[in-house]
Protein backbone atom coordinates (compact mmCIF):
# COMPACT_ATOMS: atom_id res chain seq x y z
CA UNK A 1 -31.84 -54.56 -93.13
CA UNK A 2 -32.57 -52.02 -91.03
CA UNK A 3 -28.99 -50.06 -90.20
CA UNK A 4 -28.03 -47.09 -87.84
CA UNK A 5 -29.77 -44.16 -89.63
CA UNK A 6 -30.86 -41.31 -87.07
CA UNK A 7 -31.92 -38.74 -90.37
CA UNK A 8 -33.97 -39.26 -92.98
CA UNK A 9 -34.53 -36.13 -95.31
CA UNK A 10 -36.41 -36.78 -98.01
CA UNK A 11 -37.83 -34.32 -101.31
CA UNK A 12 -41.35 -33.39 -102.17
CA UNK A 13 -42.38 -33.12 -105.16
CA UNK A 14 -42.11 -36.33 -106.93
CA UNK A 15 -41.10 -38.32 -103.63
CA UNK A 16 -43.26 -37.80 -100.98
CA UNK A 17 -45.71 -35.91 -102.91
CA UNK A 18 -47.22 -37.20 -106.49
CA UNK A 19 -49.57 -35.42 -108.55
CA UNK A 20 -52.59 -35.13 -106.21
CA UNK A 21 -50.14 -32.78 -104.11
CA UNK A 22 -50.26 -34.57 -101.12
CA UNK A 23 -48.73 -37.22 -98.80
CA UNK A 24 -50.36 -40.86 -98.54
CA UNK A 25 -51.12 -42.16 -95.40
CA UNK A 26 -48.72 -44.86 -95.76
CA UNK A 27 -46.17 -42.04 -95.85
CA UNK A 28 -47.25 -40.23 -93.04
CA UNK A 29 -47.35 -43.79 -91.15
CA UNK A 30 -43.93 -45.20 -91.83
CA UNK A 31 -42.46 -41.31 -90.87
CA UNK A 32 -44.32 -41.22 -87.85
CA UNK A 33 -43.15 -44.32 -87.02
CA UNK A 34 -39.70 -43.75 -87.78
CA UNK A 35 -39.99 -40.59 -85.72
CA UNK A 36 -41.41 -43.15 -82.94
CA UNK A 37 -37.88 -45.01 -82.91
CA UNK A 38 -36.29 -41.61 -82.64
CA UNK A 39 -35.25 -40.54 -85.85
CA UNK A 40 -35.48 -37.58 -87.33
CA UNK A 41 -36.99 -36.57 -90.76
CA UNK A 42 -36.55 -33.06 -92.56
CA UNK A 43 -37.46 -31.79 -96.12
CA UNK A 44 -34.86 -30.58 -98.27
CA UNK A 45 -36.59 -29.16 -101.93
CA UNK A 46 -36.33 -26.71 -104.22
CA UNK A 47 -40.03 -25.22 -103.61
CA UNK A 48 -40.17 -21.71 -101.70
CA UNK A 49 -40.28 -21.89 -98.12
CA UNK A 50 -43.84 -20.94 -98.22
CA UNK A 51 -45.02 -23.30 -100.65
CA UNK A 52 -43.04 -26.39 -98.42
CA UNK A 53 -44.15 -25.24 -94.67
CA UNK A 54 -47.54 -27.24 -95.74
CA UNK A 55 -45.19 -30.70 -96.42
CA UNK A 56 -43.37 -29.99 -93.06
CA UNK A 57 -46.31 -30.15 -90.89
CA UNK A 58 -48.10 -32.86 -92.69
CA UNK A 59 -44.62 -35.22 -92.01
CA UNK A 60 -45.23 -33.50 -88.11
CA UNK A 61 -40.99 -32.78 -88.81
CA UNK A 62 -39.76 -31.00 -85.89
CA UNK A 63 -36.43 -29.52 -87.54
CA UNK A 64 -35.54 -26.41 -90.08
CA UNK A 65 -36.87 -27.12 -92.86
CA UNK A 66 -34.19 -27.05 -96.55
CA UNK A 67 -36.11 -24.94 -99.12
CA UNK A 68 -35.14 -23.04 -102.59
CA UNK A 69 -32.41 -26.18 -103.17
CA UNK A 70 -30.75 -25.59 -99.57
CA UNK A 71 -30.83 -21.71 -100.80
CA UNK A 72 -32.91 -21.17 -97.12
CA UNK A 73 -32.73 -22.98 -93.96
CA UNK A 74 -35.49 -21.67 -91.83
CA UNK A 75 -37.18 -23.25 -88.71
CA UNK A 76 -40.73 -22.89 -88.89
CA UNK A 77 -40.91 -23.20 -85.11
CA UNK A 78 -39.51 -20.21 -84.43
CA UNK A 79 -39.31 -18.31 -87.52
CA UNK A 80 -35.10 -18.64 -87.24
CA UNK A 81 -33.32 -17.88 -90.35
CA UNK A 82 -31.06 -20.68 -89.76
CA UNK A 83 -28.80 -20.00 -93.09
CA UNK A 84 -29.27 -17.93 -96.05
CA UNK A 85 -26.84 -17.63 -99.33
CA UNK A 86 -28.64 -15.70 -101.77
CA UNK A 87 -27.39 -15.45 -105.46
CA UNK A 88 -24.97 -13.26 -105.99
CA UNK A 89 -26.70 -9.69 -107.83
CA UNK A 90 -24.10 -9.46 -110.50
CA UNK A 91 -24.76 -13.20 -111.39
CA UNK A 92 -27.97 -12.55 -111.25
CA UNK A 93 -28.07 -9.73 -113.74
CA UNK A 94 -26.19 -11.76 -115.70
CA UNK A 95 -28.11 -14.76 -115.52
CA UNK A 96 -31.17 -12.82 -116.42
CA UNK A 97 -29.64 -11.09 -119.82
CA UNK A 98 -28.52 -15.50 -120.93
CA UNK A 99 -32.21 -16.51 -119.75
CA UNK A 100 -33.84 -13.55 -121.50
CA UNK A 101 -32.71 -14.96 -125.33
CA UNK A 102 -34.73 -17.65 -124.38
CA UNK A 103 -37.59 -15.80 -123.26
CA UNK A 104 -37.51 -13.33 -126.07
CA UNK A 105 -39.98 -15.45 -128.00
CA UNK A 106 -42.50 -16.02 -124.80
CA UNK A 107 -40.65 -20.13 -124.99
CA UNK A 108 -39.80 -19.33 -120.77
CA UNK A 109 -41.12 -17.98 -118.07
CA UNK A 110 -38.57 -16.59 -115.52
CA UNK A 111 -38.96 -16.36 -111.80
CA UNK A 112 -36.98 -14.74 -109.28
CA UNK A 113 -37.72 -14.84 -105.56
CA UNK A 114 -36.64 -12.98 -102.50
CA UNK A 115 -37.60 -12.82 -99.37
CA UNK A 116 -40.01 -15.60 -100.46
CA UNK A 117 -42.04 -13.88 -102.51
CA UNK A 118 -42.40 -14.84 -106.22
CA UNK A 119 -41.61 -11.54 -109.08
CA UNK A 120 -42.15 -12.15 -112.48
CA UNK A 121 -41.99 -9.69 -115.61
CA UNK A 122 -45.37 -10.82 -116.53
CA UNK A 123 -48.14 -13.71 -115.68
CA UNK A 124 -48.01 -16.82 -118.08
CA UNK A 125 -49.85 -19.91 -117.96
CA UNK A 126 -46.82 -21.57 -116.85
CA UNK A 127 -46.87 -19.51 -113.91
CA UNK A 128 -50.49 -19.93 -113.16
CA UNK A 129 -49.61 -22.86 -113.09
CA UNK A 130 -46.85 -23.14 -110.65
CA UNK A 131 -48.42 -20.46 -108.68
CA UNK A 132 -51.93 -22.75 -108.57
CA UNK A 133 -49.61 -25.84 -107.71
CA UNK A 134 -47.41 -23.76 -105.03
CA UNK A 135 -50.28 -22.28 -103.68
CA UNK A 136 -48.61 -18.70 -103.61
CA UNK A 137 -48.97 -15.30 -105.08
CA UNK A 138 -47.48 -13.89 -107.55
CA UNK A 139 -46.50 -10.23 -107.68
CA UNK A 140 -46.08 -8.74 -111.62
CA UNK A 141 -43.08 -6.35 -111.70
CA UNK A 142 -42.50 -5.70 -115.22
CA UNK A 143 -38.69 -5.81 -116.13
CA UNK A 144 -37.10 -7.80 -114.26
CA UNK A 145 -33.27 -6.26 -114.54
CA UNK A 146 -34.54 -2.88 -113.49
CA UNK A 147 -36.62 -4.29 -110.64
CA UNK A 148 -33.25 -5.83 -109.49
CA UNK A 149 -31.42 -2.80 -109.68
CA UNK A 150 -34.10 -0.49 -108.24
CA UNK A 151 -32.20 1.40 -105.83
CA UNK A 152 -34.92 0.63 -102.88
CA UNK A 153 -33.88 -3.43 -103.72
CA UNK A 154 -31.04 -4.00 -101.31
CA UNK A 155 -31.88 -8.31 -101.30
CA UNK A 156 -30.13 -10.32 -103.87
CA UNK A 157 -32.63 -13.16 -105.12
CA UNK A 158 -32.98 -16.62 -103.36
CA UNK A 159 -33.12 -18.32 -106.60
CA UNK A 160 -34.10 -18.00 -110.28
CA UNK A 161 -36.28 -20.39 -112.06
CA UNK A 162 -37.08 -20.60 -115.55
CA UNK A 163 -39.88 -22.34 -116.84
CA UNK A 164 -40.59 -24.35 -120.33
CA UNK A 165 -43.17 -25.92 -121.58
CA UNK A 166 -40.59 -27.95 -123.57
CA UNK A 167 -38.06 -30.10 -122.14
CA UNK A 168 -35.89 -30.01 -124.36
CA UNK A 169 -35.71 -26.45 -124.29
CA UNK A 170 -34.33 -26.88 -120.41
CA UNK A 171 -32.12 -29.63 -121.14
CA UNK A 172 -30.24 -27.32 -124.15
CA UNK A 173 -30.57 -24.55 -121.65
CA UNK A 174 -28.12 -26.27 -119.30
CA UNK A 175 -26.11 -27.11 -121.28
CA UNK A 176 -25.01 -24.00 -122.83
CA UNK A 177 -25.13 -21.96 -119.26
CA UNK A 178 -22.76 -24.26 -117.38
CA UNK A 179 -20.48 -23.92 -119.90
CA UNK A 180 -21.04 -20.18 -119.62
CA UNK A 181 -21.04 -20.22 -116.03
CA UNK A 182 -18.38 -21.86 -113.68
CA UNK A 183 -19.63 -24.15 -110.59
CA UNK A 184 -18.02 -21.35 -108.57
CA UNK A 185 -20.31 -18.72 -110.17
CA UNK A 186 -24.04 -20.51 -109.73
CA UNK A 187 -25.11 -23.89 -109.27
CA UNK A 188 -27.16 -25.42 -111.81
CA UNK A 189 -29.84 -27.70 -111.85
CA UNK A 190 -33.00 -29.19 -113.03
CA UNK A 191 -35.71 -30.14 -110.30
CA UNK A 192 -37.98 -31.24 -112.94
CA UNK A 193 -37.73 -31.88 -116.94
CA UNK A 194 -39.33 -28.30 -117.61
CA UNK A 195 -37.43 -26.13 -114.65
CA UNK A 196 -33.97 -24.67 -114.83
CA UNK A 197 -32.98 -23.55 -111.30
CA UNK A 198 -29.87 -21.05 -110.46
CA UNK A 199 -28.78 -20.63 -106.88
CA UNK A 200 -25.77 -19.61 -105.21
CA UNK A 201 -23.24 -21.82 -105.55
CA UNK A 202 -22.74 -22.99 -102.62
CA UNK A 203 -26.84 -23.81 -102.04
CA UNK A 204 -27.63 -27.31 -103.09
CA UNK A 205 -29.69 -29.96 -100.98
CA UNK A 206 -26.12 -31.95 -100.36
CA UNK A 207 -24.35 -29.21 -98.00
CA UNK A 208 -27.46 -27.86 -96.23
CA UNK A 209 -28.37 -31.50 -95.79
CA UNK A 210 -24.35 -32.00 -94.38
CA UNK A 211 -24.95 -28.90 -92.50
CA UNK A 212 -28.17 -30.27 -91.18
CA UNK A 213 -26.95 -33.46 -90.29
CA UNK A 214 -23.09 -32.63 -88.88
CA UNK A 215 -23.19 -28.89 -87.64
CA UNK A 216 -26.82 -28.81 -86.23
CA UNK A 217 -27.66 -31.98 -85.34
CA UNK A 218 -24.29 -33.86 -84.57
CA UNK A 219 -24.50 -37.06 -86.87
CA UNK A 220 -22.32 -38.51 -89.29
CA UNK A 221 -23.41 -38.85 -93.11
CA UNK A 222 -23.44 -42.67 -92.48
CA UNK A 223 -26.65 -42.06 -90.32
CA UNK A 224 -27.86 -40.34 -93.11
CA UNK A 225 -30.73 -41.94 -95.57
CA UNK A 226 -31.85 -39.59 -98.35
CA UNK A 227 -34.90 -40.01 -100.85
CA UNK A 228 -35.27 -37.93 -104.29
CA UNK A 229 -36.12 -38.39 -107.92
CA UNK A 230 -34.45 -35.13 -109.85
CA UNK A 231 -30.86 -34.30 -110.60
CA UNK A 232 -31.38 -31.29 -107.63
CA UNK A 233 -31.14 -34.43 -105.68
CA UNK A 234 -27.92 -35.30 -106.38
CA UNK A 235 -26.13 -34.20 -103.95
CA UNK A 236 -27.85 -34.91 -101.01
CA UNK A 237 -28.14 -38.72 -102.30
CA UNK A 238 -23.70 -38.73 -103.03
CA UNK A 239 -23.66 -37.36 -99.22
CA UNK A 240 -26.36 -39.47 -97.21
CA UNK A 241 -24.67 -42.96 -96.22
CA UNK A 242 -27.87 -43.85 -97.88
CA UNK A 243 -29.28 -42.81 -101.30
CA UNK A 244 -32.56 -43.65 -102.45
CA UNK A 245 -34.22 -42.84 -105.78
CA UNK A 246 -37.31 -42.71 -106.45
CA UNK A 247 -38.72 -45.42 -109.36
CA UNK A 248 -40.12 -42.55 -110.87
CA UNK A 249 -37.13 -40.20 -111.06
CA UNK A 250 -34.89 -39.30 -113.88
CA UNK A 251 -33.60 -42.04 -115.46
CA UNK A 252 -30.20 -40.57 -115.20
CA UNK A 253 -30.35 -40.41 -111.42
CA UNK A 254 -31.17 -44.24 -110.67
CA UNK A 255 -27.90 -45.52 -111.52
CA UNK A 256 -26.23 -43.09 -108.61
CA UNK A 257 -28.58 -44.35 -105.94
CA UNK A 258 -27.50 -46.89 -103.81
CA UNK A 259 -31.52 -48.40 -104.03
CA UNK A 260 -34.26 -47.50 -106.28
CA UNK A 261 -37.43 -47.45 -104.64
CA UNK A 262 -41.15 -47.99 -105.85
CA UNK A 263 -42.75 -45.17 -107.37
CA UNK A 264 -44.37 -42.00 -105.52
CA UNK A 265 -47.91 -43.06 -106.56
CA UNK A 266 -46.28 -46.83 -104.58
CA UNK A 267 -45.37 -44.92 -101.37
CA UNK A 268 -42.00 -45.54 -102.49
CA UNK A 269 -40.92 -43.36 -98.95
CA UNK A 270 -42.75 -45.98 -97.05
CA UNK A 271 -40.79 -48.79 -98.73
CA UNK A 272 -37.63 -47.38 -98.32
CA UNK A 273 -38.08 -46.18 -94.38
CA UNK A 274 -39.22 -49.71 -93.97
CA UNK A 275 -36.14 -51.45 -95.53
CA UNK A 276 -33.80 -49.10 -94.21
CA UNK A 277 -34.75 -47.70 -90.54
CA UNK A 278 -37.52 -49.47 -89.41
């Protein structure tokens, strides 16, 4: 079954990494050896650069590396900024007056982060949480409008996260914001059940993964295989000539993969290298 794929990008969180918060050996093994047959393998996810540059080396990847939803392209071989497209400040401002109804009554934490580093208006267990998880700081800024607005801030956030304990909460969330805001405005997402993510519009794993593929590395999407489990996935798994979802993704992503594969906590990455490159 194996078919002419020369790229295989795949997610962390809930594809190549489970709950332990790290990769199997399995994993590792079927990369490396599709990286033995000459294929290449990247990361595209919605974590910050600096929580992902961890997943890169453990998958020995030798290309930029897709963080903050395709928000950052950076090559952690050199350092290179390889693309940046930052939300826009007005949007942002915006986004953070919606997002702060919500966290009026402490039900959301709200993260923005630029020049990967993490600000929040104050710590919560959620963001111990994410922060313990991440394995980054976190820097406590108070309001998070004026900190925007500060004249010595010239960088527009990377992204904007907002974090529930209640799913529910997130789903209701999105639902009400992109009708408030057009695709053309921010893109909208949820990476998992209890995160609502905002980037720039045109930052989402499918173009930085076309970018990737095309503009940097010369192939065409039908030499593209792509493995996630959340609906920031989406994109990247409509572009790859391949999409793969993970057995334990959102049920409402399974039915727009072209294969389902075994669970994270299964190697499900292994499975699907195996069946499809190797």
């Amino acid at each position: 079954m194996a078919q002419d794929i020369r790229l295989v990008v795949v997610d962390i969180d809930g594809t190549i990494s489970g709950d332990a918060n790290q990769v199997n050996e399995p994993v590792k093994q079927a990369i490396a050896a599709a990286q033995a047959k000459g294929v290449k393998v990247a990361i595209a996810t919605g974590r910050m650069y600096r929580s992902a540059v961890r997943f890169h080396d453990l998958i020995g990847s030798d290309l930029p590396l897709i963080s903050y939803q395709g928000a950052l392209i950076k090559d952690p071989r050199t350092d290179e900024i390889v693309g940046h497209w930052p939300v826009d400040i007005d949007q942002a401002l915006s986004l953070l007056d919606d997002l702060g109804e919500y966290a009026a009554n402490d039900q959301l934490s709200i993260h923005i982060y630029i020049n990967d580093e993490l600000y929040v208006r104050k710590m919560t267990a959620q963001t111990e949480a994410y922060a313990e998880r991440s394995k980054v700081g976190v820097k406590v800024v108070g309001d998070l409008r004026e900190f925007l607005t500060k004249g010595n801030m010239t960088h527009p956030p990377t992204k904007i996260l907002a974090l529930s304990d209640t799913a529910e909460l997130v789903t209701e969330m999105l639902r009400v914001l992109k009708d408030r805001y057009t695709p053309q405005q921010l893109y909208l997402t949820k990476s998992v059940a209890t995160f609502f993510e905002a980037t720039n519009p045109i930052a989402n794993k499918g173009t930085a993964v076309k970018h990737l593929a095309e503009n940097i590395l010369g192939f065409e999407r039908s030499q593209v295989l792509a493995i996630g489990d959340n609906f920031n996935d989406l994109e990247m798994i409509e572009y790859a000539g391949i999409g793969v979802v993970m057995g334990n993704g959102a049920e409402g992503m399974k039915p727009l993969g072209d294969w389902i594969a075994p669970s994270v906590d299964q190697d499900g990455v292994a499975a699907a290298i195996e069946k499809f490159v190797l």
